[in-house]
N, C-alpha and C. Protein backbone atom coordinates (compact mmCIF):
# COMPACT_ATOMS: atom_id res chain seq x y z
N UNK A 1 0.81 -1.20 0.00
CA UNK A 1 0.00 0.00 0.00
C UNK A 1 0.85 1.27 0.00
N UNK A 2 1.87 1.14 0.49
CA UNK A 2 3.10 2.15 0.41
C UNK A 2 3.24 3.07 -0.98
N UNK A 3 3.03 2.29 -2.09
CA UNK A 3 2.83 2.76 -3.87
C UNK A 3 1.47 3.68 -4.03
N UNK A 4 0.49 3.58 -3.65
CA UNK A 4 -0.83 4.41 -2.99
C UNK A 4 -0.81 5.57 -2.25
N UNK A 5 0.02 5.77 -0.94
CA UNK A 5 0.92 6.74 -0.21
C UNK A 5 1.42 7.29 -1.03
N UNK A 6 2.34 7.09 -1.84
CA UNK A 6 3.11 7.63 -3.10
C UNK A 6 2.70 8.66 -3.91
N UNK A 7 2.08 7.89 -4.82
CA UNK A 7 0.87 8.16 -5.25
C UNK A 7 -0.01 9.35 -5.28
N UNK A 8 0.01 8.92 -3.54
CA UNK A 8 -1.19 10.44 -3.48
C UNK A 8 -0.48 11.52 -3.16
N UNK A 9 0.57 11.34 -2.78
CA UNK A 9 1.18 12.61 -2.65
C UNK A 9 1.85 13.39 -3.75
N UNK A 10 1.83 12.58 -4.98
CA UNK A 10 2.23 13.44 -5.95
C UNK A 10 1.41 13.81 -6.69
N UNK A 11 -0.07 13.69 -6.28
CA UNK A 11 -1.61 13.90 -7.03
C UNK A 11 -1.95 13.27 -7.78
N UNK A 12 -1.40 11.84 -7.98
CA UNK A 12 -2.03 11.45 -9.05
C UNK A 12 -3.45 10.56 -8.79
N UNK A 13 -3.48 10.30 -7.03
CA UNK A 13 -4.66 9.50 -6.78
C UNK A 13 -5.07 10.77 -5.86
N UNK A 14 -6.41 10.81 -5.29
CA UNK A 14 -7.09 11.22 -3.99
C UNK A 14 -7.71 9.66 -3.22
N UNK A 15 -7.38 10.00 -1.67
CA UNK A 15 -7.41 9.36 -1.02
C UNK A 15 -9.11 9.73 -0.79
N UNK A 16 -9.93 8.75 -0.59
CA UNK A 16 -11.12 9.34 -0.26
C UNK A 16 -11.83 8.53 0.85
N UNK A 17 -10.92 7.16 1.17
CA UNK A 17 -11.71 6.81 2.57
C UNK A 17 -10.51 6.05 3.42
N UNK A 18 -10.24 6.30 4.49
CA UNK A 18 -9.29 5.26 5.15
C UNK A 18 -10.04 4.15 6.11
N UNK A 19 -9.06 3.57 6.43
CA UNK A 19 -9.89 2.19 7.08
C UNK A 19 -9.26 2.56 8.85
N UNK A 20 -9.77 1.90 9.84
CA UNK A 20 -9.72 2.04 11.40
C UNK A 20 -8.23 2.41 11.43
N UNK A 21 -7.64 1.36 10.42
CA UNK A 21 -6.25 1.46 11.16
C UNK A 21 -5.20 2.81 10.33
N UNK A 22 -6.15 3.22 9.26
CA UNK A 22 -5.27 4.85 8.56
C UNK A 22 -5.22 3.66 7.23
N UNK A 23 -5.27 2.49 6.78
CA UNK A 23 -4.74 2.74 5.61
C UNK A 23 -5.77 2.74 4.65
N UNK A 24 -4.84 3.13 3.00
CA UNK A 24 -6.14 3.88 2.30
C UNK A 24 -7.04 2.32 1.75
N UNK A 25 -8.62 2.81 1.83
CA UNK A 25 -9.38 1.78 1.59
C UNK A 25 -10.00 1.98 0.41
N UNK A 26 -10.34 3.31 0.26
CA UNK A 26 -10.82 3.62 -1.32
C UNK A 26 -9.95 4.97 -1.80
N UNK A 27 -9.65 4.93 -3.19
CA UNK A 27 -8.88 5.98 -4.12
C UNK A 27 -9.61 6.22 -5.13
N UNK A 28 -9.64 7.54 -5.67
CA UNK A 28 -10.02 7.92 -6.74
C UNK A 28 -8.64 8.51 -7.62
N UNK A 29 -8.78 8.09 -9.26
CA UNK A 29 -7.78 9.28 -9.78
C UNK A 29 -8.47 10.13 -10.40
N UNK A 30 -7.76 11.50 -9.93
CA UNK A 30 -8.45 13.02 -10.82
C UNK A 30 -8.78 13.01 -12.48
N UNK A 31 -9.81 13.25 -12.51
CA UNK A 31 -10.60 13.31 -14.29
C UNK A 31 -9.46 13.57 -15.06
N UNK A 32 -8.50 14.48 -14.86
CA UNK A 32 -7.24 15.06 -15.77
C UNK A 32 -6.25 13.98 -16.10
N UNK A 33 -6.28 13.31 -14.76
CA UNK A 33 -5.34 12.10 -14.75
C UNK A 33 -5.73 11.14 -15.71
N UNK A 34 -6.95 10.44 -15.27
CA UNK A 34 -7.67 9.71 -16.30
C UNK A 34 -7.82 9.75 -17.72
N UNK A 35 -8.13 11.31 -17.55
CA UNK A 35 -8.32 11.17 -19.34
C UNK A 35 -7.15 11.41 -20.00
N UNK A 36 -6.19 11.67 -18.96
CA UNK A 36 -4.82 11.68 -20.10
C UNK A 36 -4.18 10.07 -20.17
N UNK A 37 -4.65 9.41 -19.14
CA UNK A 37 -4.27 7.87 -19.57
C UNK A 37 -5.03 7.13 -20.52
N UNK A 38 -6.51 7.34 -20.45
CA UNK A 38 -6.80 7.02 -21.59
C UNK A 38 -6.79 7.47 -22.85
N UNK A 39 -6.51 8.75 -22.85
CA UNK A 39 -5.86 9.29 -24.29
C UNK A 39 -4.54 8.48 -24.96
N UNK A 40 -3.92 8.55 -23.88
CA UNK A 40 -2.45 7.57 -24.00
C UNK A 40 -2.78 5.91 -24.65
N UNK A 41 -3.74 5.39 -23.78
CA UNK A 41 -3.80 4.22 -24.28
C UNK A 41 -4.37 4.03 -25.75
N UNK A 42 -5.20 4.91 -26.05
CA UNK A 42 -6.00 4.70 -27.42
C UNK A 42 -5.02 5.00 -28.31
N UNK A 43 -3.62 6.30 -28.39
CA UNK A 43 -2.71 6.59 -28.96
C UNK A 43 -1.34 5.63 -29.33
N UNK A 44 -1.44 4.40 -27.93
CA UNK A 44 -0.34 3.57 -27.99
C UNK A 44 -0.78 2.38 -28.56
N UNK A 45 -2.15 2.33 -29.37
CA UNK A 45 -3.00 1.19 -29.37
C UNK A 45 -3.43 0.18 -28.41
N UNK A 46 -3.35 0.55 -27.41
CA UNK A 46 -3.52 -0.21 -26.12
C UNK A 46 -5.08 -0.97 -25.94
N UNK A 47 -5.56 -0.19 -26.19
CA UNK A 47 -7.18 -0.31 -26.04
C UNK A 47 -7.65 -0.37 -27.33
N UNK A 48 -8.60 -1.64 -27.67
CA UNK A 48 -9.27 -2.07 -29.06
C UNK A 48 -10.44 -1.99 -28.98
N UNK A 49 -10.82 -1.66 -27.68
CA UNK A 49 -12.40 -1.55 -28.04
C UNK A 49 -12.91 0.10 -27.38
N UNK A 50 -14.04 0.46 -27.66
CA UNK A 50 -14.61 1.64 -27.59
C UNK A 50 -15.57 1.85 -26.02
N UNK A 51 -15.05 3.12 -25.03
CA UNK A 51 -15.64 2.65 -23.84
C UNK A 51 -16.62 2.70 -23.74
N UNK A 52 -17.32 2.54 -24.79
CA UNK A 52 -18.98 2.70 -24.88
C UNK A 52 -19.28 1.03 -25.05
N UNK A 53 -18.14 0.39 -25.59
CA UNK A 53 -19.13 -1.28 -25.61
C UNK A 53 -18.61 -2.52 -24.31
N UNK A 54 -19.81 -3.39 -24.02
CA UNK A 54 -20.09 -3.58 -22.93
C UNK A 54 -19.67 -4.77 -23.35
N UNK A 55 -18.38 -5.82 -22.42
CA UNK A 55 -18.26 -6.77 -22.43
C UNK A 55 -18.98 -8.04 -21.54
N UNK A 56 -18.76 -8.82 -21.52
CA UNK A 56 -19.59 -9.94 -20.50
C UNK A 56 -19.02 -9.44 -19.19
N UNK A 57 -17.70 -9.12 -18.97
CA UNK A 57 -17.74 -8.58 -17.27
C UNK A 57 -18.36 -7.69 -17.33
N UNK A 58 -18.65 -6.88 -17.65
CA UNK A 58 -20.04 -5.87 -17.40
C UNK A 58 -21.25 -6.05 -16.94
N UNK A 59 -21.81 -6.88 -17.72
CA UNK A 59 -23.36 -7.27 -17.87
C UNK A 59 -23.43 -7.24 -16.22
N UNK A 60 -22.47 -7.86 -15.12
CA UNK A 60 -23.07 -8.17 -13.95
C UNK A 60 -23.25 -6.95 -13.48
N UNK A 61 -22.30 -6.09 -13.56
CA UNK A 61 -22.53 -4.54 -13.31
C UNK A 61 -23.06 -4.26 -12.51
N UNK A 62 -23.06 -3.69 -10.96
CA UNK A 62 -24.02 -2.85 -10.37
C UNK A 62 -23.98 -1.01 -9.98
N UNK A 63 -23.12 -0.79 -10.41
CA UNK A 63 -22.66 0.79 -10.57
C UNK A 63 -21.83 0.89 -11.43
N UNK A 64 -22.20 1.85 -12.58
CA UNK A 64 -21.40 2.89 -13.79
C UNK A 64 -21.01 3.80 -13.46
N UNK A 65 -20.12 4.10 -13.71
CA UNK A 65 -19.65 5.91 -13.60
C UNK A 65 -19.35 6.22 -14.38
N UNK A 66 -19.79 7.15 -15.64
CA UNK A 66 -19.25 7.80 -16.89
C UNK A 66 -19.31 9.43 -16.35
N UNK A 67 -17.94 9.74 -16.21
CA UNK A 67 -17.32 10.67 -15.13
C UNK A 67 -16.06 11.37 -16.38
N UNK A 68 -17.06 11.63 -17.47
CA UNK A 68 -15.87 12.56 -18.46
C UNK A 68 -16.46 14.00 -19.61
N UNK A 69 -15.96 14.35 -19.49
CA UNK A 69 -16.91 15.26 -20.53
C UNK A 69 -17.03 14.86 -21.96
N UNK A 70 -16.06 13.56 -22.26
CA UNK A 70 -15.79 12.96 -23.35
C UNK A 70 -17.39 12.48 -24.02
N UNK A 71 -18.27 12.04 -23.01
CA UNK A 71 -19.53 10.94 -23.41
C UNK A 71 -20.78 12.24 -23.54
N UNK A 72 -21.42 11.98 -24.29
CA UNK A 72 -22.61 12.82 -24.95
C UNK A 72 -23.65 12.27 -24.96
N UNK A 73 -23.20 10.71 -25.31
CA UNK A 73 -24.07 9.60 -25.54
C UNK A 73 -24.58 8.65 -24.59
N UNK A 74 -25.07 7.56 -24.08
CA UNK A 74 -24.97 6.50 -23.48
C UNK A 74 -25.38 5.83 -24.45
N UNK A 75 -24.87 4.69 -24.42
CA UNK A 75 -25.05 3.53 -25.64
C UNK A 75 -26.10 2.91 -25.12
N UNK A 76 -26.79 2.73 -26.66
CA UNK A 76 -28.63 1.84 -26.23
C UNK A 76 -28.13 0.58 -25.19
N UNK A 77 -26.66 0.03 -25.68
CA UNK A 77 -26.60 -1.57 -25.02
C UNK A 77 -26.39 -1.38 -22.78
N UNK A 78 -26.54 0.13 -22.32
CA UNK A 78 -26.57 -0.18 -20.95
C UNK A 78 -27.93 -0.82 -20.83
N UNK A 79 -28.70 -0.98 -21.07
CA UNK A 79 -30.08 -1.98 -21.30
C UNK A 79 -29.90 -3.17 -20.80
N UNK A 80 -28.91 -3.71 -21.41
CA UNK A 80 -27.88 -5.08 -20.99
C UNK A 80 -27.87 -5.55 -19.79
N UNK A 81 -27.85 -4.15 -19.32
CA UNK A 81 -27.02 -4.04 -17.48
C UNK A 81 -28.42 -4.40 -16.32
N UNK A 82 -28.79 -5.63 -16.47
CA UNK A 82 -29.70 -5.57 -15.96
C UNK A 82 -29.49 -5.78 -14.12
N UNK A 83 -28.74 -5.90 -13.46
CA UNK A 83 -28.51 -5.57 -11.92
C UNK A 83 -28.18 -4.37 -11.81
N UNK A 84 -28.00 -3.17 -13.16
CA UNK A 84 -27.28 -1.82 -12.37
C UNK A 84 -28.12 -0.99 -11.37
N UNK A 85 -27.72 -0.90 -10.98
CA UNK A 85 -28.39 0.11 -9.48
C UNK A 85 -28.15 1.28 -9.27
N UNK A 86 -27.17 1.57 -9.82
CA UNK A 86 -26.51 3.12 -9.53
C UNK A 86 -25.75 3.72 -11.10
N UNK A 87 -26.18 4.83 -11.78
CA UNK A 87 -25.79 5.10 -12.88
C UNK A 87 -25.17 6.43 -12.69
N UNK A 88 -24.03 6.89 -12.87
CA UNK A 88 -23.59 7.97 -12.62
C UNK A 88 -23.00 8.49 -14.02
N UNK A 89 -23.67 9.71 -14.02
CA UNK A 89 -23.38 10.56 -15.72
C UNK A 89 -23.05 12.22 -15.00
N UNK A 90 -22.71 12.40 -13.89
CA UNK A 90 -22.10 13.67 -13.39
C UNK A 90 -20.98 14.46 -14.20
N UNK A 91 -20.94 15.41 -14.86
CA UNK A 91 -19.72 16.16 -15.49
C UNK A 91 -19.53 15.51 -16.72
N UNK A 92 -20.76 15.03 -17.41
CA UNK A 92 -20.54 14.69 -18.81
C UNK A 92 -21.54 15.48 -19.82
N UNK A 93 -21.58 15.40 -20.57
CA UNK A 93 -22.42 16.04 -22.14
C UNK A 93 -23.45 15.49 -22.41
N UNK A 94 -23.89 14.67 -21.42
CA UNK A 94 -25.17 13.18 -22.05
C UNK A 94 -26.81 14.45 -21.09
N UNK A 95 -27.58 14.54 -21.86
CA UNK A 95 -28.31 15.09 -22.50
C UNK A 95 -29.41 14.36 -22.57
N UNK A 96 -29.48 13.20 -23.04
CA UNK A 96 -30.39 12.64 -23.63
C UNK A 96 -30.50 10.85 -23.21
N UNK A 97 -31.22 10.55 -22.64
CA UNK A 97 -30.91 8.65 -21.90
C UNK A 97 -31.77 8.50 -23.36
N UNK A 98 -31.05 6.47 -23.61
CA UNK A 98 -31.58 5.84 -24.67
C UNK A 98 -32.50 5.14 -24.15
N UNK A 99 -33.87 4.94 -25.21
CA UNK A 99 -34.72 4.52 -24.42
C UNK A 99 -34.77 2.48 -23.77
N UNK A 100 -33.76 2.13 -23.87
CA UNK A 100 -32.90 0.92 -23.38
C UNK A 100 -33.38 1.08 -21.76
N UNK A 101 -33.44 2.22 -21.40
CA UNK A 101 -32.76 2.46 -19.62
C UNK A 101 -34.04 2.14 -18.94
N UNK A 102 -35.10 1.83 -19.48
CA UNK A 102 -36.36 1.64 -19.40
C UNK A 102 -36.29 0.01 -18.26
N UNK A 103 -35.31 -0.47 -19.25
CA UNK A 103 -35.40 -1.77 -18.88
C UNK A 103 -34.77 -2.04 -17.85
N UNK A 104 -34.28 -0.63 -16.35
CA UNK A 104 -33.11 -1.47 -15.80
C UNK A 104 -33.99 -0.74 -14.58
N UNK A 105 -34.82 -1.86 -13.99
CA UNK A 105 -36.10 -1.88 -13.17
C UNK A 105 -35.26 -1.90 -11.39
N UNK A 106 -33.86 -1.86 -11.22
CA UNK A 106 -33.35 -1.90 -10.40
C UNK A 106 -32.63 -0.64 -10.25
N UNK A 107 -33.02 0.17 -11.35
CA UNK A 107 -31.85 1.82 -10.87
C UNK A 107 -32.09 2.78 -10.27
């Protein structure tokens, strides 16, 4: 956990919950951070698929977070997501839900 400590002190994570004994239990990395790694990865070819499509680890899904200003859209296939419970579209461009979301009787 020492690499986490690290970490946060040079901003690249926020610490956002510690556990009884101080160490970190949940991290977030800053939107700036993020989207410059995934800029990186799509540039290094790293990433082949589009973060809009939903693989089988998904489907079990019970919380999304599309947390970029990048997304405008939500793709008809969160429909899919039939355990999601919690959908988070905070600080993005999305405007408009597909009518898919109909189907997710648990959100």
């Amino acid at each position: 956990m020492e690499y986490l400590e690290e970490l946060s002190r040079g901003y690249l994570i926020h610490i956002v919950k510690r556990n009884l004994e101080g160490r970190i239990k949940i991290s977030q990395v800053p939107i700036l951070v993020y989207e410059f790694c995934i800029t990186k990865a799509w540039e290094e070819n790293f990433l082949d698929t589009s973060p809009h499509q939903f693989g089988t680890s998904t489907i079990n899904s019970r919380k999304v977070l599309f947390r970029s200003r990048w997304y405008n859209t939500l793709p008809e296939e969160i429909g899919m997501l039939v355990h999601l419970s919690y959908l988070g579209i905070r600080n993005t461009n999305i405007e408009q839900l597909p009518k898919s979301i109909e189907k997710l009787t648990k959100l």
